[in-house]
PDB file of N, CA and C in Angstrom:
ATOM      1  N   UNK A   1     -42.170 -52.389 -82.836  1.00  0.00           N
ATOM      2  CA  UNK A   1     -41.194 -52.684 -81.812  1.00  0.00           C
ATOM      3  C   UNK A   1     -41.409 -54.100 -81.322  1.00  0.00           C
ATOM      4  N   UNK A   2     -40.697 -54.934 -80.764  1.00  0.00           N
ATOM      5  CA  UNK A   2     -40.450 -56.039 -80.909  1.00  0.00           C
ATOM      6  C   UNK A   2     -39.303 -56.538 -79.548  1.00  0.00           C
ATOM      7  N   UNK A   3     -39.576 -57.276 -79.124  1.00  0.00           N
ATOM      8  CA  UNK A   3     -38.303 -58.089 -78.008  1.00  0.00           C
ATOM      9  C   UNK A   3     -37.950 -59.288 -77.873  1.00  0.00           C
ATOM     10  N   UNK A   4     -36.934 -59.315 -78.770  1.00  0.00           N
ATOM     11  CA  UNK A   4     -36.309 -60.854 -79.366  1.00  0.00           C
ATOM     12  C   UNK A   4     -35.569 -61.901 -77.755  1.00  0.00           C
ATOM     13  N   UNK A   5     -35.935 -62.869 -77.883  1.00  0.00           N
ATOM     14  CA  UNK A   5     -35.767 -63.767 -76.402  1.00  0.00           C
ATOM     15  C   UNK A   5     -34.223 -64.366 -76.957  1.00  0.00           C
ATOM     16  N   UNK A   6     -33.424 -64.545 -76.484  1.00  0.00           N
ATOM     17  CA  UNK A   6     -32.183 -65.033 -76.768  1.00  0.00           C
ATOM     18  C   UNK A   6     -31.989 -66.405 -75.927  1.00  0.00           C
ATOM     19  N   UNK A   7     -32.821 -67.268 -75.308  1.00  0.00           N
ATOM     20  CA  UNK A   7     -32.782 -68.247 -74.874  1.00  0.00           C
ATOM     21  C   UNK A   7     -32.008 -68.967 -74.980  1.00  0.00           C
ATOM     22  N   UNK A   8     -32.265 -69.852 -76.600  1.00  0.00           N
ATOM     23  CA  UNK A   8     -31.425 -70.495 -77.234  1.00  0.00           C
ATOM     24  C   UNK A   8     -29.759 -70.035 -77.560  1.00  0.00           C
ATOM     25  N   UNK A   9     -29.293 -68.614 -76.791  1.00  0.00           N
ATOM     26  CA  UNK A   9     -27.767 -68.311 -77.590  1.00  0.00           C
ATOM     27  C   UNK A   9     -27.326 -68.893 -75.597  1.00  0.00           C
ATOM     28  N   UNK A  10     -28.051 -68.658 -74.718  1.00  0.00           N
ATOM     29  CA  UNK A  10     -27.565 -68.954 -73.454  1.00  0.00           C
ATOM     30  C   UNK A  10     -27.775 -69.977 -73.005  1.00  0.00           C
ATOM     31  N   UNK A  11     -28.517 -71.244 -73.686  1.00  0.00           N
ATOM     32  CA  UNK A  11     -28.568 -71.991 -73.466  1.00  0.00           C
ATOM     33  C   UNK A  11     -27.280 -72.736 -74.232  1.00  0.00           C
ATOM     34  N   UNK A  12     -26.352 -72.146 -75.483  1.00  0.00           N
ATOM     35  CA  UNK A  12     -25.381 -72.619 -76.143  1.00  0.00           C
ATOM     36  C   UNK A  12     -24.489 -72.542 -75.225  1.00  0.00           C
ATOM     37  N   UNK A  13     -24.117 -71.223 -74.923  1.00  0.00           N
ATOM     38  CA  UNK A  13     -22.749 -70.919 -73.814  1.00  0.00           C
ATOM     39  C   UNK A  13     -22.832 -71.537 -72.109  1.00  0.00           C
ATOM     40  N   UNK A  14     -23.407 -72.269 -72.233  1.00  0.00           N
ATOM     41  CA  UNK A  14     -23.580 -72.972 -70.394  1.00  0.00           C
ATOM     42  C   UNK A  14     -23.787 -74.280 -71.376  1.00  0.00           C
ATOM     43  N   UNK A  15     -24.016 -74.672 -72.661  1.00  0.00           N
ATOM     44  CA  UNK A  15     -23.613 -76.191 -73.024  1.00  0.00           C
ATOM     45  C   UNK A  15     -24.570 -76.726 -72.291  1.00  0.00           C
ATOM     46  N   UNK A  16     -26.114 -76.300 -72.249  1.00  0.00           N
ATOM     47  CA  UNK A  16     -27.119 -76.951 -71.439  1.00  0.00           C
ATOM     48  C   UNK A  16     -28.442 -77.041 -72.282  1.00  0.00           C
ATOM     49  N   UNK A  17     -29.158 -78.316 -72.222  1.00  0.00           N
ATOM     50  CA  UNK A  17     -30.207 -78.445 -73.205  1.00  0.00           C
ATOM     51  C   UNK A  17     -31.190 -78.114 -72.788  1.00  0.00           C
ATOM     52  N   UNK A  18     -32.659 -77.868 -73.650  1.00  0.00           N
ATOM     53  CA  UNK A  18     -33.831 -77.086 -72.899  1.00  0.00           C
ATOM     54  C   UNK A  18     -34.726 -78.524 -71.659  1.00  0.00           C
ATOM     55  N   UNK A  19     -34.173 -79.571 -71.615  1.00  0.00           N
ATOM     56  CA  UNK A  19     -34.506 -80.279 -71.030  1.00  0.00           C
ATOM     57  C   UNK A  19     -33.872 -80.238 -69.224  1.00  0.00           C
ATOM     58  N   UNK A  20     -32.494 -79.929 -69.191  1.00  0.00           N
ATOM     59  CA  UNK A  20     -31.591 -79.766 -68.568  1.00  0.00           C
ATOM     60  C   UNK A  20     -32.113 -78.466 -67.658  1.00  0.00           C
ATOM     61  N   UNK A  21     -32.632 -77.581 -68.256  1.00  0.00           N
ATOM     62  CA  UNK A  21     -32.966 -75.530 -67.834  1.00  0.00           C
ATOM     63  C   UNK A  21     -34.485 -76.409 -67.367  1.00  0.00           C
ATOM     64  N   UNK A  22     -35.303 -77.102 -68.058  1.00  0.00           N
ATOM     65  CA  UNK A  22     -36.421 -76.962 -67.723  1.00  0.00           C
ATOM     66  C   UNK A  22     -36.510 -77.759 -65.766  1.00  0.00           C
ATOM     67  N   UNK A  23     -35.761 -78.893 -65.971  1.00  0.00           N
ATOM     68  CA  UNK A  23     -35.501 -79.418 -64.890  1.00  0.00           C
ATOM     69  C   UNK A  23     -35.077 -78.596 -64.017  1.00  0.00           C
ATOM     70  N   UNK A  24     -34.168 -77.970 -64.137  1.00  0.00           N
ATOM     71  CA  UNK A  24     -33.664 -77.365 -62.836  1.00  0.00           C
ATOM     72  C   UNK A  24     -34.305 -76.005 -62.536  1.00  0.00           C
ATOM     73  N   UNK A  25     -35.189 -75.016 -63.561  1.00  0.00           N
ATOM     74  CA  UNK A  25     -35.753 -74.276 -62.802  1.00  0.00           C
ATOM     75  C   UNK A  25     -37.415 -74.709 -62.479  1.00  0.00           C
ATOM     76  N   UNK A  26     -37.682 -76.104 -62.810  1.00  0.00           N
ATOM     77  CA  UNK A  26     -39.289 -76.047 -62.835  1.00  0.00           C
ATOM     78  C   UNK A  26     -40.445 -75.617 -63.601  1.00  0.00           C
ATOM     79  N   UNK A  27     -39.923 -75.703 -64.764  1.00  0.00           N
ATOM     80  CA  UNK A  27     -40.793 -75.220 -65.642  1.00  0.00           C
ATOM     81  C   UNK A  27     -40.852 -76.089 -67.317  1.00  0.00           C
ATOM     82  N   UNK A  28     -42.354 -76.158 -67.013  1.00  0.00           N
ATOM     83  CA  UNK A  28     -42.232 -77.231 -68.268  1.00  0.00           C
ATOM     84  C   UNK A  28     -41.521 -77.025 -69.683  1.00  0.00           C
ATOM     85  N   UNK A  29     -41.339 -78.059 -69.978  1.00  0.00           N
ATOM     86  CA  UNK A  29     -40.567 -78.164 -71.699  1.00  0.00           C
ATOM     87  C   UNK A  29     -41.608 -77.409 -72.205  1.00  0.00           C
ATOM     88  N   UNK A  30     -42.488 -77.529 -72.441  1.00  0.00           N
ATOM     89  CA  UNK A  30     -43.624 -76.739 -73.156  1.00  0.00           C
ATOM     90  C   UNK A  30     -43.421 -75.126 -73.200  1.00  0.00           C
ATOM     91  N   UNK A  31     -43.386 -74.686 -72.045  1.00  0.00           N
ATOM     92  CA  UNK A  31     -43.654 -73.355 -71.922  1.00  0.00           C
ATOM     93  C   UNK A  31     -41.983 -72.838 -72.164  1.00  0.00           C
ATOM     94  N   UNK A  32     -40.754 -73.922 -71.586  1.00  0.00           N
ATOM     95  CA  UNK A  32     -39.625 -72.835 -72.051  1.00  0.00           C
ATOM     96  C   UNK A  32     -39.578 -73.120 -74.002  1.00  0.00           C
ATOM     97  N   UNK A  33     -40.465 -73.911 -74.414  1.00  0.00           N
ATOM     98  CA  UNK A  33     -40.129 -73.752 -75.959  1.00  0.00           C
ATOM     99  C   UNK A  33     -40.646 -72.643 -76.553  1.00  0.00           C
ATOM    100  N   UNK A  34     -41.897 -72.247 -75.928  1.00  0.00           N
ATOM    101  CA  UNK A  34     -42.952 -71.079 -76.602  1.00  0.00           C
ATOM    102  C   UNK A  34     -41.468 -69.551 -76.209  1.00  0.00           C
ATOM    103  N   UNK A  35     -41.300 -69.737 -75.216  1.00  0.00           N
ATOM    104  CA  UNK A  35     -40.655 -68.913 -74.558  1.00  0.00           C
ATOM    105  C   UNK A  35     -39.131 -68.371 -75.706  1.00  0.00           C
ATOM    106  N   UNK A  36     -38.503 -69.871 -75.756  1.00  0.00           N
ATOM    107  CA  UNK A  36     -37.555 -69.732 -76.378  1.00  0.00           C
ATOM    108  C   UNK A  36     -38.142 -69.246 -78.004  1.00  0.00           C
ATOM    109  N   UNK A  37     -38.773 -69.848 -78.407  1.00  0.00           N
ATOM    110  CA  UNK A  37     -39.505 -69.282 -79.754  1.00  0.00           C
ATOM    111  C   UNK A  37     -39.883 -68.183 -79.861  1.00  0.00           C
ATOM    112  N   UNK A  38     -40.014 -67.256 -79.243  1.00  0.00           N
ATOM    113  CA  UNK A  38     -40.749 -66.209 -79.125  1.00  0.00           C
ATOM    114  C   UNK A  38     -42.058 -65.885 -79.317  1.00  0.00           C
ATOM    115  N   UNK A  39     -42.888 -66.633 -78.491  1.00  0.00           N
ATOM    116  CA  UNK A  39     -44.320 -66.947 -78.626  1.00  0.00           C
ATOM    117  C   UNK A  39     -45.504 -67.205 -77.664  1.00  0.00           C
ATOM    118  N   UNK A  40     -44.120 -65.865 -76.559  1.00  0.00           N
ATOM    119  CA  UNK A  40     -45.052 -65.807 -75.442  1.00  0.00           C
ATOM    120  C   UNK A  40     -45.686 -64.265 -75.296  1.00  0.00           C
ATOM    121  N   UNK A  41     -46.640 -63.841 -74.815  1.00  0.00           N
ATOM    122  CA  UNK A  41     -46.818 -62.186 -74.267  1.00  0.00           C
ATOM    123  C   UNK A  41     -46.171 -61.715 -73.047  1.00  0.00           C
ATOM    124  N   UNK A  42     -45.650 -62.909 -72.153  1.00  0.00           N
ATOM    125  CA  UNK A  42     -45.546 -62.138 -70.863  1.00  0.00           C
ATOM    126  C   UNK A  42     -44.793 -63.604 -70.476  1.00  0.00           C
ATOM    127  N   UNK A  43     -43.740 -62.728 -69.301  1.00  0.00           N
ATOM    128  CA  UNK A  43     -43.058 -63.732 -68.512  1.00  0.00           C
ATOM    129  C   UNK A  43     -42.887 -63.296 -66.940  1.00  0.00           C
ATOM    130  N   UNK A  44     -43.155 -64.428 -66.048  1.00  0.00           N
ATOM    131  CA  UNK A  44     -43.138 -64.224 -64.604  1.00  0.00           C
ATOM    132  C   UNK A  44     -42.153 -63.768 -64.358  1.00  0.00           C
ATOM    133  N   UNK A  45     -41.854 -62.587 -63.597  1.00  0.00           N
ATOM    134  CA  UNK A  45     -40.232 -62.477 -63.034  1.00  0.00           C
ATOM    135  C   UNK A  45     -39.887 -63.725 -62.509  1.00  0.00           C
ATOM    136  N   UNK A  46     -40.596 -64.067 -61.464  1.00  0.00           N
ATOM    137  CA  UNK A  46     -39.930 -65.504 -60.714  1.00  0.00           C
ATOM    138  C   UNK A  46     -39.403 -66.336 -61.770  1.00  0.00           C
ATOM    139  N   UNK A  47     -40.015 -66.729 -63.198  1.00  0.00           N
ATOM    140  CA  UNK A  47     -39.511 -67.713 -63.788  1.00  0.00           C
ATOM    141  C   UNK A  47     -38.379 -66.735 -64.313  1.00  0.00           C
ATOM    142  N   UNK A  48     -37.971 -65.756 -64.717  1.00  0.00           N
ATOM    143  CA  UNK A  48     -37.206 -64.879 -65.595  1.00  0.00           C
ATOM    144  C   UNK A  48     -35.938 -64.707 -64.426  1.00  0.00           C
ATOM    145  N   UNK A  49     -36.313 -64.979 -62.768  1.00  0.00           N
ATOM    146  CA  UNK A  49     -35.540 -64.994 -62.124  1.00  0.00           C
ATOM    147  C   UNK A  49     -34.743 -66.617 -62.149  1.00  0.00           C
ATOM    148  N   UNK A  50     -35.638 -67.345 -61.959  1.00  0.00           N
ATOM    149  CA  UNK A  50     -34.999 -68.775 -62.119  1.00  0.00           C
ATOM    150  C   UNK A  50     -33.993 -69.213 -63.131  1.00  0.00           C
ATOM    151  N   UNK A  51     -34.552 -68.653 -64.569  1.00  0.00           N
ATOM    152  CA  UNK A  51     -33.993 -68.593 -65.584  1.00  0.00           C
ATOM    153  C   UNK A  51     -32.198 -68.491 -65.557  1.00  0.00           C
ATOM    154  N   UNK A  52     -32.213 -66.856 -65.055  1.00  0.00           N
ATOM    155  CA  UNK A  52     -31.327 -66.630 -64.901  1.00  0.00           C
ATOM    156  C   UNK A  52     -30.127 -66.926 -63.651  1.00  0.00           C
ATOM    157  N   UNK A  53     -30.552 -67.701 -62.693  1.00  0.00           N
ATOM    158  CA  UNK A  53     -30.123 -68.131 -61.889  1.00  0.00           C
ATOM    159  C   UNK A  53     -29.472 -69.653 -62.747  1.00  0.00           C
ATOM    160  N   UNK A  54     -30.364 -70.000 -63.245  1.00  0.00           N
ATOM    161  CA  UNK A  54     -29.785 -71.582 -63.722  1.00  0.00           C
ATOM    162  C   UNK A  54     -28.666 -71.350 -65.066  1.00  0.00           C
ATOM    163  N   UNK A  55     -28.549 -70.314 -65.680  1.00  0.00           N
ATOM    164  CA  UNK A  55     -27.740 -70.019 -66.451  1.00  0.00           C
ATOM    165  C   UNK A  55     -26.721 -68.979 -66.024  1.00  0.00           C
ATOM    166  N   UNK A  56     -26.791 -68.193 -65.213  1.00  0.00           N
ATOM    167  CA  UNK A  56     -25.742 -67.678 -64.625  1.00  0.00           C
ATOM    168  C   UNK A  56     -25.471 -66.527 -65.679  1.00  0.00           C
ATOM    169  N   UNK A  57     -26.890 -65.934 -65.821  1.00  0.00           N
ATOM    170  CA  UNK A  57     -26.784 -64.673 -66.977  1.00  0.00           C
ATOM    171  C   UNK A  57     -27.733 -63.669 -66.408  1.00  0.00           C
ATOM    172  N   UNK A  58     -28.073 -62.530 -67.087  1.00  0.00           N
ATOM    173  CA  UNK A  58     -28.684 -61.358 -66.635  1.00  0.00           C
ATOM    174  C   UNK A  58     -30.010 -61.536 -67.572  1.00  0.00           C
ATOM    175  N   UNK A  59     -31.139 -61.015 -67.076  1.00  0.00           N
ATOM    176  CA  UNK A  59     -32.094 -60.475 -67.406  1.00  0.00           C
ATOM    177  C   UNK A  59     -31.562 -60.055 -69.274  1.00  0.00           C
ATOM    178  N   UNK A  60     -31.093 -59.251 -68.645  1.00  0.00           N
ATOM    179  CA  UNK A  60     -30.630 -58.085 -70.146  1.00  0.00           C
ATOM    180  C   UNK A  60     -29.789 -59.383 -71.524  1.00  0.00           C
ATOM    181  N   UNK A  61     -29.577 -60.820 -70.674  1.00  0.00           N
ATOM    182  CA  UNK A  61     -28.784 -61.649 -71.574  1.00  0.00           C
ATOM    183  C   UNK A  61     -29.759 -62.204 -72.603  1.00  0.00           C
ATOM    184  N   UNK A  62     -30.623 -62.375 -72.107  1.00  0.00           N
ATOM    185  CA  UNK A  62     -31.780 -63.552 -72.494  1.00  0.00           C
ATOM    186  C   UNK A  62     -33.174 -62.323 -73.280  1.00  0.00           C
ATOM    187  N   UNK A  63     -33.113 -61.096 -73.019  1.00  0.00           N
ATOM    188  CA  UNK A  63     -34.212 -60.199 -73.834  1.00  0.00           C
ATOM    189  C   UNK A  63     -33.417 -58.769 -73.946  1.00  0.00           C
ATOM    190  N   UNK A  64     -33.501 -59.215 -75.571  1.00  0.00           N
ATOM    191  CA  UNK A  64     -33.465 -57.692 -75.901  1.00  0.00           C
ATOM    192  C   UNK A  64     -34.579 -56.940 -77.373  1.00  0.00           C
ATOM    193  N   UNK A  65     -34.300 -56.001 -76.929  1.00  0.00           N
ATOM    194  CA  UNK A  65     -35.660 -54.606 -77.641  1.00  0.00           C
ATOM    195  C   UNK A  65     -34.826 -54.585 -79.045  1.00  0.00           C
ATOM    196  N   UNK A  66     -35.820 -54.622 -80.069  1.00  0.00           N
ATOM    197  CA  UNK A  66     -35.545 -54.683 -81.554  1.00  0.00           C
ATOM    198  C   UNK A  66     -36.410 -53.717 -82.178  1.00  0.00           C
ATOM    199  N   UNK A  67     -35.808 -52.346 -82.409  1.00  0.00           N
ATOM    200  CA  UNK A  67     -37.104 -51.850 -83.210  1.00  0.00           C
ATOM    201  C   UNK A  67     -37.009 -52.143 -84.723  1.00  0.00           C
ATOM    202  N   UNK A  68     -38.672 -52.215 -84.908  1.00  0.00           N
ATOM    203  CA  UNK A  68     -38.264 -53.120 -86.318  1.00  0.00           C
ATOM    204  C   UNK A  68     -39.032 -52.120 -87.357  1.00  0.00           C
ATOM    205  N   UNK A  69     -39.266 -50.475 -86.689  1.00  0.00           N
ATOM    206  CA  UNK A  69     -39.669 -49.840 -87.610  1.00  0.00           C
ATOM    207  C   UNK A  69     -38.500 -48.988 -88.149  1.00  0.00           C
ATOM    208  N   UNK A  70     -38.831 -48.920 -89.449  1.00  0.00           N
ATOM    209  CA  UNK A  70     -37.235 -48.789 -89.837  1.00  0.00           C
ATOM    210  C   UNK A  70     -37.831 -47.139 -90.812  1.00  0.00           C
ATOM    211  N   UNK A  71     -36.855 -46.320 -91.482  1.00  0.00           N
ATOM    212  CA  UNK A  71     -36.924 -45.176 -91.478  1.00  0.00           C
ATOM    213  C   UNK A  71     -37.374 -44.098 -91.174  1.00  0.00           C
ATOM    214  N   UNK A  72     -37.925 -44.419 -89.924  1.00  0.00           N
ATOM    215  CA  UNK A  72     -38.940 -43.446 -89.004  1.00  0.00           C
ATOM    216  C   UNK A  72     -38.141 -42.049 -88.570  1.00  0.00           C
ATOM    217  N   UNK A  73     -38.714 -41.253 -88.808  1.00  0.00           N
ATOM    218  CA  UNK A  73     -37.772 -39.876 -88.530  1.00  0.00           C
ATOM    219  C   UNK A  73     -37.493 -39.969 -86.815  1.00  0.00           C
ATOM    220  N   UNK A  74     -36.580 -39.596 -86.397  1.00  0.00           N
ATOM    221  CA  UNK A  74     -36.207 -39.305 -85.000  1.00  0.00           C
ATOM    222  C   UNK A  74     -36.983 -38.055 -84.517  1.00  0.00           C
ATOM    223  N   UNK A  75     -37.685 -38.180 -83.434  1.00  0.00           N
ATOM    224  CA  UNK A  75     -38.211 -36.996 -82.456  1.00  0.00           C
ATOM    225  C   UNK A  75     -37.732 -36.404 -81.660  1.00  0.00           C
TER     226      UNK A  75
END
């Protein structure tokens, strides 16, 4: 199981660069790249709140659940 970060598709539709998001919520270029890459373990709500405040999207826009085990019988 797996939770793919969609950063980069909401950063397309607001036409805003990761330089632009990093500025306005406070958070370094560094950490929103790991972020956007998917190459973090854990994210602050506060920043996950900022996030979404500066893009004008939901929680649910920017992460979603991928299961990536595939023919597993249903329980």
């Amino acid at each position: 199981m797996s939770i793919r970060i969609n950063l980069d598709i909401e950063l397309a539709r607001n036409k805003m660069s990761l330089t632009e998001l990093s500025e306005r919520v406070g958070v370094s270029m560094t950490n929103l790249s790991l972020l956007k890459n998917g190459r973090v373990k854990a994210i602050r709500f506060s920043t996950l709140e900022a996030i979404c405040r500066a893009l004008g999207c939901q929680p649910g826009d920017l992460l979603e659940f991928v299961d990536e085990v595939q023919g597993r019988a249903e329980e």
